[in-house]
Protein backbone atom coordinates (compact mmCIF):
# COMPACT_ATOMS: atom_id res chain seq x y z
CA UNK A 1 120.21 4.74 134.70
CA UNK A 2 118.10 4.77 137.51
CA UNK A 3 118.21 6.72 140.30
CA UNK A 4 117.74 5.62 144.21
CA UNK A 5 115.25 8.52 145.95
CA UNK A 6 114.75 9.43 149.61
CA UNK A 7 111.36 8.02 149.16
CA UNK A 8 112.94 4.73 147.87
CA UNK A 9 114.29 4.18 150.88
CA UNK A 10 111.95 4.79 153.16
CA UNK A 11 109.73 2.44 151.70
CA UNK A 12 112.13 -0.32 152.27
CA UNK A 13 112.87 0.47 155.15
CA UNK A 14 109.05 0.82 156.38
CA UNK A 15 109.69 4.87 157.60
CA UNK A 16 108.45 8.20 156.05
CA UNK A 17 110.87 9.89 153.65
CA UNK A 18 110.80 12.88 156.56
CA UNK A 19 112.54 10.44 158.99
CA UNK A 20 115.46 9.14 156.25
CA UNK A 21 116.04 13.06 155.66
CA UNK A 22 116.28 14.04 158.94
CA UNK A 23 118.36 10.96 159.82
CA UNK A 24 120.33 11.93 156.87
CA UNK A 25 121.02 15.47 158.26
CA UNK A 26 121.56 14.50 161.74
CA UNK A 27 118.29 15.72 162.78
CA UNK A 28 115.11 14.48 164.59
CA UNK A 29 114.84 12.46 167.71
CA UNK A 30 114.90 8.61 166.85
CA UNK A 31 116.38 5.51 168.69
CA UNK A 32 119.98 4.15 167.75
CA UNK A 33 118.12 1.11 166.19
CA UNK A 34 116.17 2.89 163.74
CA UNK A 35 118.62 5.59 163.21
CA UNK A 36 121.23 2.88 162.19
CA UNK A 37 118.64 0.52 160.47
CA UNK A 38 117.83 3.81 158.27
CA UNK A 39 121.98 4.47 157.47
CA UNK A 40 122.55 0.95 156.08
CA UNK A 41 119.26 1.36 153.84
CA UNK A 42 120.80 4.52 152.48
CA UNK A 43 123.93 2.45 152.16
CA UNK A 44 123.06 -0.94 150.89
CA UNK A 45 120.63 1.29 147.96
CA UNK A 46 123.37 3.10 146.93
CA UNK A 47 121.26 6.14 147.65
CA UNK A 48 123.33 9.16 146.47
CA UNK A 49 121.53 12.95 147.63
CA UNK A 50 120.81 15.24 144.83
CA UNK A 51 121.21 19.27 145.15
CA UNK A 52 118.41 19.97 142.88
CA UNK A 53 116.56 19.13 145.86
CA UNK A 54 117.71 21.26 147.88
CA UNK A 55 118.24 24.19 145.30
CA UNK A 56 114.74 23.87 144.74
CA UNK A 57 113.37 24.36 148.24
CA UNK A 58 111.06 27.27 148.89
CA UNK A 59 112.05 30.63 150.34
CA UNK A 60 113.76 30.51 153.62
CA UNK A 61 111.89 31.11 156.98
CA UNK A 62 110.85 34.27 157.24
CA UNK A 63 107.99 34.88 159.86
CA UNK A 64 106.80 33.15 163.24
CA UNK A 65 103.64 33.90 164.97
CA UNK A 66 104.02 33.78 168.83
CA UNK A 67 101.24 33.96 171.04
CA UNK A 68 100.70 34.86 174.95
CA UNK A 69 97.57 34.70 177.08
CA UNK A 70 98.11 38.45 178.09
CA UNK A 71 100.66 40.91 176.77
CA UNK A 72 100.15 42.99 179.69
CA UNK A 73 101.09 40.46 181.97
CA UNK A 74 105.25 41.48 182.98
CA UNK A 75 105.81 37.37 182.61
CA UNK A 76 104.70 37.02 179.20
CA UNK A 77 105.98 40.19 177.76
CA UNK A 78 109.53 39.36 178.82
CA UNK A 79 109.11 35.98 177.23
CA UNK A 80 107.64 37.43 173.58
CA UNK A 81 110.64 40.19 173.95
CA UNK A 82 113.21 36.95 174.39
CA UNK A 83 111.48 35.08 171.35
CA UNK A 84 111.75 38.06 169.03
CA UNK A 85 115.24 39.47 169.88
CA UNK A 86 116.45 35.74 169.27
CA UNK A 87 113.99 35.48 165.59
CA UNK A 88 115.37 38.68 164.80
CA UNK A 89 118.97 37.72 165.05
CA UNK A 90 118.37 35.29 162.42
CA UNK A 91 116.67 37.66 160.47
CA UNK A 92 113.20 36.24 160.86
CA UNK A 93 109.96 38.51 161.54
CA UNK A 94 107.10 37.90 164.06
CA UNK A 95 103.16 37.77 164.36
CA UNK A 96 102.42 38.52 167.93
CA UNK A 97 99.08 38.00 170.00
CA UNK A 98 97.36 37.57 172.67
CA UNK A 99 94.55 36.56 173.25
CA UNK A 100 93.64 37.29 176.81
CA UNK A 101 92.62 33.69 178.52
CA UNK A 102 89.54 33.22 175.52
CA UNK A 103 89.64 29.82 173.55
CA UNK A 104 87.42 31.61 170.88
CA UNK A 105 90.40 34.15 170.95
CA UNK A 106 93.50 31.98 170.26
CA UNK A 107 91.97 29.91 167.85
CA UNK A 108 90.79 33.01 165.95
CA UNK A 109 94.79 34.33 166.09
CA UNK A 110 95.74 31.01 164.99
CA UNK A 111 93.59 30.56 161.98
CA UNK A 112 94.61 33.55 160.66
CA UNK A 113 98.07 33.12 160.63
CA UNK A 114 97.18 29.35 158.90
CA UNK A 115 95.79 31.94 156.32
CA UNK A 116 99.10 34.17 155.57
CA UNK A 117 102.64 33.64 154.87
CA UNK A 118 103.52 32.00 157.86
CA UNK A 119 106.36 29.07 158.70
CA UNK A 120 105.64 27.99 162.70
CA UNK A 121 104.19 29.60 165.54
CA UNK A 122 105.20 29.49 169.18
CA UNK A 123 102.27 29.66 171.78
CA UNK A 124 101.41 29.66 175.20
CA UNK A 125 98.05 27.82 174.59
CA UNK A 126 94.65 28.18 177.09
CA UNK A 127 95.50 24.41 178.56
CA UNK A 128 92.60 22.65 176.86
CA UNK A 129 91.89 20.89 173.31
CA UNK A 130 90.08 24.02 170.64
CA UNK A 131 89.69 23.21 167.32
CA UNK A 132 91.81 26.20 166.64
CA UNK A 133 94.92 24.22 168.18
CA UNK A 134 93.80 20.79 166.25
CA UNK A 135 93.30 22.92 163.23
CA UNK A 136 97.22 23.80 163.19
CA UNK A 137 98.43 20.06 164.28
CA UNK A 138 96.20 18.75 161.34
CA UNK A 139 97.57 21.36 159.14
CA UNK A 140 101.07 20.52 159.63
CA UNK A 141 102.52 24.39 160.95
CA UNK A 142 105.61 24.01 162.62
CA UNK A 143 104.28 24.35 166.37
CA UNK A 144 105.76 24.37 169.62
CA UNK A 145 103.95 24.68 173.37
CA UNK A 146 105.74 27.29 176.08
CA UNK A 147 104.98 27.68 179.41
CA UNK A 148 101.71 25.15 179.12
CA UNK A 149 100.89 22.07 177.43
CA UNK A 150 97.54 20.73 176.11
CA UNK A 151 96.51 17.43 177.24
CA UNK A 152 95.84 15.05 174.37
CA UNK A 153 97.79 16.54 172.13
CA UNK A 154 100.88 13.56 171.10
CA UNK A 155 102.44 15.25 168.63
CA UNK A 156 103.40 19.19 169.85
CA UNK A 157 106.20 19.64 171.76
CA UNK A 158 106.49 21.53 174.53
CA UNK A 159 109.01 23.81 176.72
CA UNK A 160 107.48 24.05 180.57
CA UNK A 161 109.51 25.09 183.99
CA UNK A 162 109.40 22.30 186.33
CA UNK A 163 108.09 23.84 189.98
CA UNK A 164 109.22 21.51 192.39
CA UNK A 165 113.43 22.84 192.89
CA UNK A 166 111.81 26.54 193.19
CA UNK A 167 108.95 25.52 195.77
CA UNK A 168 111.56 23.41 197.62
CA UNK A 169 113.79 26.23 198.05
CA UNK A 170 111.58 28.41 198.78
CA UNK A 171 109.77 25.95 201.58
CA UNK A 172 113.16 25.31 202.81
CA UNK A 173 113.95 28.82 203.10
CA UNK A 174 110.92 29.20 205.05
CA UNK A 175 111.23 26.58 207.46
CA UNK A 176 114.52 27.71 208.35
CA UNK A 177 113.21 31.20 209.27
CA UNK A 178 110.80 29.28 211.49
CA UNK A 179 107.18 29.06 209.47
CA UNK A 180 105.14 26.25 209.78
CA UNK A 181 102.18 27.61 208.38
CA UNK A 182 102.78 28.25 205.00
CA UNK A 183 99.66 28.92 202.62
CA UNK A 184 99.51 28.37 198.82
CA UNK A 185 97.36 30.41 196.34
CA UNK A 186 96.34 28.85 192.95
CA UNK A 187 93.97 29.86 190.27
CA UNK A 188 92.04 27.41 188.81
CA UNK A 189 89.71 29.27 186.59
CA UNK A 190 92.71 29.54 184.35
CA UNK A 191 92.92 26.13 183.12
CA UNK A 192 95.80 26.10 183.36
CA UNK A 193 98.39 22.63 183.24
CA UNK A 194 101.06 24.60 184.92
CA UNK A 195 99.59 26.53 187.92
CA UNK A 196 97.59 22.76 188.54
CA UNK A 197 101.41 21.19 188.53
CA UNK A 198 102.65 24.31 191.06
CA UNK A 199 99.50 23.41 193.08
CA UNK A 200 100.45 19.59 193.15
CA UNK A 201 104.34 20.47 193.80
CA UNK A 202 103.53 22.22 197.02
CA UNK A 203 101.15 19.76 198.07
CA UNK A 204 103.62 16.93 198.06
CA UNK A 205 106.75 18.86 198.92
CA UNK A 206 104.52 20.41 202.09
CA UNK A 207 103.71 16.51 203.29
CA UNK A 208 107.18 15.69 202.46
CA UNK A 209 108.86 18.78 204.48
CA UNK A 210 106.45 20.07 207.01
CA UNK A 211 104.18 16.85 207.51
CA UNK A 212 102.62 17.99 210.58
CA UNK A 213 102.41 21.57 209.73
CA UNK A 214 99.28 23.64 208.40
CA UNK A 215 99.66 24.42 205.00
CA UNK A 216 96.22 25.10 202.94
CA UNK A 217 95.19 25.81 199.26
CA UNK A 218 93.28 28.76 198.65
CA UNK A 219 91.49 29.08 194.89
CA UNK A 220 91.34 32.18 193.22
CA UNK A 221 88.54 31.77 190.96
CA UNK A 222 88.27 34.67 189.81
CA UNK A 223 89.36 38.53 190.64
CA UNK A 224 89.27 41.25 193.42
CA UNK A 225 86.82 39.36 195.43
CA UNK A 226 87.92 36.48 195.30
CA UNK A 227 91.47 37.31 196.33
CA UNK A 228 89.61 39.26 199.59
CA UNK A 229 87.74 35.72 200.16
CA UNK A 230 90.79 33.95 199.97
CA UNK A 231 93.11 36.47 201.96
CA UNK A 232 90.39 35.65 204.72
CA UNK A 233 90.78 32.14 204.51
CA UNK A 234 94.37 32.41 204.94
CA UNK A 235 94.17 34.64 208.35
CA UNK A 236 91.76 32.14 209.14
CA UNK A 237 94.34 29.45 209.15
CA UNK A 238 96.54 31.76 210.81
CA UNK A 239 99.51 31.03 208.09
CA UNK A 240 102.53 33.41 208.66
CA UNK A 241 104.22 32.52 204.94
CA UNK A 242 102.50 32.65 201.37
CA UNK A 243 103.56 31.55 198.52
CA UNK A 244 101.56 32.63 195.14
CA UNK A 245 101.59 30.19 191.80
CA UNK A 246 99.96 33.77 189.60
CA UNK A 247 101.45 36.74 190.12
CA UNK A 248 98.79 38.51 189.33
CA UNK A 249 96.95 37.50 192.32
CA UNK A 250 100.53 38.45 194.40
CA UNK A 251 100.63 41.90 193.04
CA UNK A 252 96.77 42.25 194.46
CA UNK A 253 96.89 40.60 197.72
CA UNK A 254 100.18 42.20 199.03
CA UNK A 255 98.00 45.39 198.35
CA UNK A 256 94.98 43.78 200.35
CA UNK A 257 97.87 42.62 203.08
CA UNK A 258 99.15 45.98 203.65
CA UNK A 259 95.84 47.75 204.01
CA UNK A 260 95.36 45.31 206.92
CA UNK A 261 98.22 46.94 208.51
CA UNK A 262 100.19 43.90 207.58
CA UNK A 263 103.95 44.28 207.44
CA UNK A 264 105.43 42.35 204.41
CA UNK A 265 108.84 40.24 205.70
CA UNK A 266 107.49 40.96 209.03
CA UNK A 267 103.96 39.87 210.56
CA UNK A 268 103.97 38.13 207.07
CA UNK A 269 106.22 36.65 204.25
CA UNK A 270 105.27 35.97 201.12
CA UNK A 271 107.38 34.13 198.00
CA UNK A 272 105.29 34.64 194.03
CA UNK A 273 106.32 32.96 191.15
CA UNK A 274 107.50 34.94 187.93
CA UNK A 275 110.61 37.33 188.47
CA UNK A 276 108.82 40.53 187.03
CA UNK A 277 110.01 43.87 187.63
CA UNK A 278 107.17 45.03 189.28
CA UNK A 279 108.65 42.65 192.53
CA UNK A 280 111.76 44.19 192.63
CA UNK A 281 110.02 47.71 192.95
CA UNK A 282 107.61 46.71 195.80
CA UNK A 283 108.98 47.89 198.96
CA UNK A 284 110.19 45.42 200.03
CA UNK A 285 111.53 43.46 197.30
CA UNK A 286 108.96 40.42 196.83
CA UNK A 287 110.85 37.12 196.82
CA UNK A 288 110.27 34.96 193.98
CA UNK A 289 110.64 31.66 191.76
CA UNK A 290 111.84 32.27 188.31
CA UNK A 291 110.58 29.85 185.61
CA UNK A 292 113.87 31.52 183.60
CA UNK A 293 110.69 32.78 181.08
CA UNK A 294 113.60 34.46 179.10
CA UNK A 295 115.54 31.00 178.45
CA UNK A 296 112.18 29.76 177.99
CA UNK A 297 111.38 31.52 175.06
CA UNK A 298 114.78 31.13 173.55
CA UNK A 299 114.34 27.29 173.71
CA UNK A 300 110.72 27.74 171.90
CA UNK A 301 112.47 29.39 169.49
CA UNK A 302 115.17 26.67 168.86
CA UNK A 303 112.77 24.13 168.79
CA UNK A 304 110.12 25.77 166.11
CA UNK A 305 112.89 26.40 163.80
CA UNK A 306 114.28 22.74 163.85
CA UNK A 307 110.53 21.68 163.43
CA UNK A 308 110.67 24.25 160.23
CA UNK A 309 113.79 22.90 159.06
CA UNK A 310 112.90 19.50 159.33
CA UNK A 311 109.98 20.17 157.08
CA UNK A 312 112.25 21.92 154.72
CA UNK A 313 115.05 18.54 154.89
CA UNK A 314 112.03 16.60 153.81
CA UNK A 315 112.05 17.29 150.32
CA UNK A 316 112.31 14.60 148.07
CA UNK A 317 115.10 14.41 145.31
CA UNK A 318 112.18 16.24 143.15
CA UNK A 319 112.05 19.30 145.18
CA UNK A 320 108.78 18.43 146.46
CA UNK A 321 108.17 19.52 150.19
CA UNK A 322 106.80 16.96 152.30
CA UNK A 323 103.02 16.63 153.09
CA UNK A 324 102.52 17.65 156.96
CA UNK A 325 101.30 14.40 158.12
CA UNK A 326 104.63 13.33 156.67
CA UNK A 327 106.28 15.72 158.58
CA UNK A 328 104.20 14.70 161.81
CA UNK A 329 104.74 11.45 161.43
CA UNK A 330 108.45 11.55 161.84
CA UNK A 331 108.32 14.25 164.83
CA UNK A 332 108.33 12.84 168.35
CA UNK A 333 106.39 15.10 171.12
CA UNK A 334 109.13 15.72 173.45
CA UNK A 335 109.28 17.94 176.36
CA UNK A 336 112.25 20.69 177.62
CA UNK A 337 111.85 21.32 181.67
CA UNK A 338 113.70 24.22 182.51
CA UNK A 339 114.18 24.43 186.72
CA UNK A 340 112.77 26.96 188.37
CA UNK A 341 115.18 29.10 190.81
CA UNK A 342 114.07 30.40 194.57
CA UNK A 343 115.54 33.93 194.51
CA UNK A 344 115.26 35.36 198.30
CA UNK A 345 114.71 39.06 198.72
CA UNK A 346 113.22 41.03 201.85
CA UNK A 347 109.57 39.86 201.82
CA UNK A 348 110.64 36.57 203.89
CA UNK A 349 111.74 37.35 207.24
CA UNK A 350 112.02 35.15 210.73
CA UNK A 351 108.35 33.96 212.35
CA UNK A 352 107.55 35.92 214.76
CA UNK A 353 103.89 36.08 215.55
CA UNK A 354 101.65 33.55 216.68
C-alpha cells in the first residue's frame, strides 16, 4: 500500500512541505486562497498524518539567544528581563548579549550561538545589513527583529513601536500648555531605523500641528559635546519644549539644562522617549513616550517560538526536519507595531518665557 506524504502534496500543489504542515496545524500566515487550495490537496490525496513523525522530532526548545545594543541602557534591560521571565515560564533558557552599537560585535555574538545548541534568537540588530545577520537568515535560526529592523532583509520579522500616537500626544499636550517652539533631538550616528522614523514622525506631525511654529532638529552625533553643541542650538532657536527620541541624550542634557540655571517644567519642558526608572526619579518626574518595551519583548518572544515550532511542524512523515530554506520559504516577513503612549508628568508645564 502506498502511502500519501506531506511532501506529496506539496508537490502537487506547487508549495513547500513547510507551508502544507503549517497549514495543516493552523499555523503560518498565508492567504484564504492558498490556505484552502492546500486543504483540498490534503483532501482529494487522501493524505492521512502519521505520529511517527512527530514522535520522532528532536528535543524540544530549550534555549534562545537574545541580544541588546547595550545592557546598561534602563530600555533594553527591561526588555531582556520581559523576554526571559516569559522563556522561563515555558521552561526555556537564554543566551544574552550585547554588543554595545559594534557590527563586528553582534555578528561575533551571533555566530557563536549558530555554533552551540541553540533554537532562535531574538535581537535588537545595529539597523544595517552584516554578514553576521545574513549568516543566521541563510542558516535558517528561528529569528525575530525588536525594537529595529534591517533594511533589505524580506524574510525576518520584526516587532517595532510605532512613534507617531506618542509624539502626537505629547505635541498636543504641548500646544495646549502654550509652546510653539518645540525642539527635537535625534541621534543619527546610531543607525538606527527607529530613532530615523521618531525623527520623521515629528517632522510631519510638527507641519501638520504647529505649521507656522519653530520646531528644529538637532543631531547628536556623538556624546558630551555634542549634546553641549546641540543644547546651544536649541537656545539659539529659543525653543521653550524638547522632546528627546534617545534617552540617553535626555538623561545628559537635563543635566546640561539645569547647570544653566534652567528650571525643568518651568523656563523649560522637556518629553524623552523610553519610560525608564531613572525619569521617574529626576526631580521632577521627566515626561515620557513608552514604546511598551516590556510588551515588546513578550511579542518577540511569541513570535520566535512560532518560527521554532513551525520548523519543528515541518517534518516530513519520515521524521526528517525541514531544510531552513524550506522553512524560509514558507515564512512571510511580517511586522507587529505596538503604539507608543504619551505619559505626562511634571517636566511639561505652561509657556511662560519668551
Amino acid at each position: 500500500m502506498t502511502y500519501v506524504t506531506i511532501r506529496d502534496v506539496a508537490e502537487r500543489a506547487g508549495v513547500s512541505p513547510t507551508t502544507v504542515s503549517q497549514i495543516l496545524h493552523g499555523k503560518g500566515r498565508f492567504s484564504r486562497k492558498t490556505r484552502d487550495f492546500v486543504l483540498s490537496m490534503v483532501k482529494s490525496m487522501g493524505y492521512v498524518p502519521d505520529s511517527r513523525a512527530r514522535a520522532m522530532r528532536s528535543d524540544p526548545v530549550k534555549t534562545v539567544g537574545l541580544l541588546v545594543p547595550d545592557l546598561r541602557n534602563a530600555y533594553f534591560a527591561d526588555m531582556v528581563a520581559s523576554m526571559e521571565e516569559e522563556l522561563y515560564a515555558r521552561g526555556i533558557s537564554t543566551l544574552i548579549g550585547s554588543f554595545g552599537e559594534d557590527s563586528a560585535r553582534q555578528d561575533s555574538f551571533l555566530r557563536n550561538i549558530m555554533g552551540q545548541r541553540i533554537d532562535g534568537a531574538i535581537v535588537v540588530p545595529k539597523g544595517v545589513p552584516t554578514h553576521g545577520i545574513e549568516d543566521v537568515v541563510r542558516w535558517g535560526l528561528p529569528l525575530v527583529f525588536v525594537d529595529r529592523r534591517v533594511p533589505g532583509l524580506t524574510s525576518v520579522p520584526y516587532i517595532v513601536s510605532d512613534p507617531g500616537q506618542g509624539i502626537r500626544q505629547a505635541l498636543q499636550a504641548l500646544y495646549r500648555k502654550g509652546h510653539r517652539r518645540v525642539g527635537f533631538v535625534s541621534h543619527s550616528s546610531l543607525a538606527s531605523t527607529t530613532l530615523y522614523e521618531r525623527e520623521s514622525a515629528f517632522r510631519e506631525l510638527t507641519a501638520e500641528m504647529m505649521p507656522d511654529c519653530d520646531c528644529p532638529v538637532v543631531d547628536c552625533e556623538g556624546e558630551y559635546d555634542s549634546r553641549v553643541a546641540g543644547l546651544d542650538v536649541l537656545m539659539a532657536h529659543h525653543v521653550t519644549a524638547v522632546i528627546f527620541g534617545y534617552s540617553p541624550d535626555a538623561i545628559t542634557m537635563i543635566g546640561l539644562m539645569q547647570k544653566r540655571q534652567l528650571v525643568i517644567g518651568a523656563d523649560i519642558s522637556v518629553v524623552s522617549f523610553d519610560d525608564i526608572e531613572v525619569f521617574r526619579l529626576m526631580t521632577p518626574q521627566v515626561s515620557v513616550i513608552s514604546q511598551q518595551a516590556q510588551e515588546m519583548g513578550r511579542r518577540g518572544v511569541r513570535e520566535v517560538l512560532e518560527l521554532i515550532g513551525a520548523r519543528e511542524d515541518a517534518a516530513d512523515d519520515d521524521g526528517k526536519v525541514a531544510s531552513p530554506q524550506e522553512a524560509n520559504d514558507s515564512m512571510e516577513r511580517h511586522m507587529v507595531a505596538i503604539p507608543t503612549i504619551f505619559i505626562a508628568r511634571d517636566s511639561i508645564g505652561p509657556m511662560h518665557r519668551n
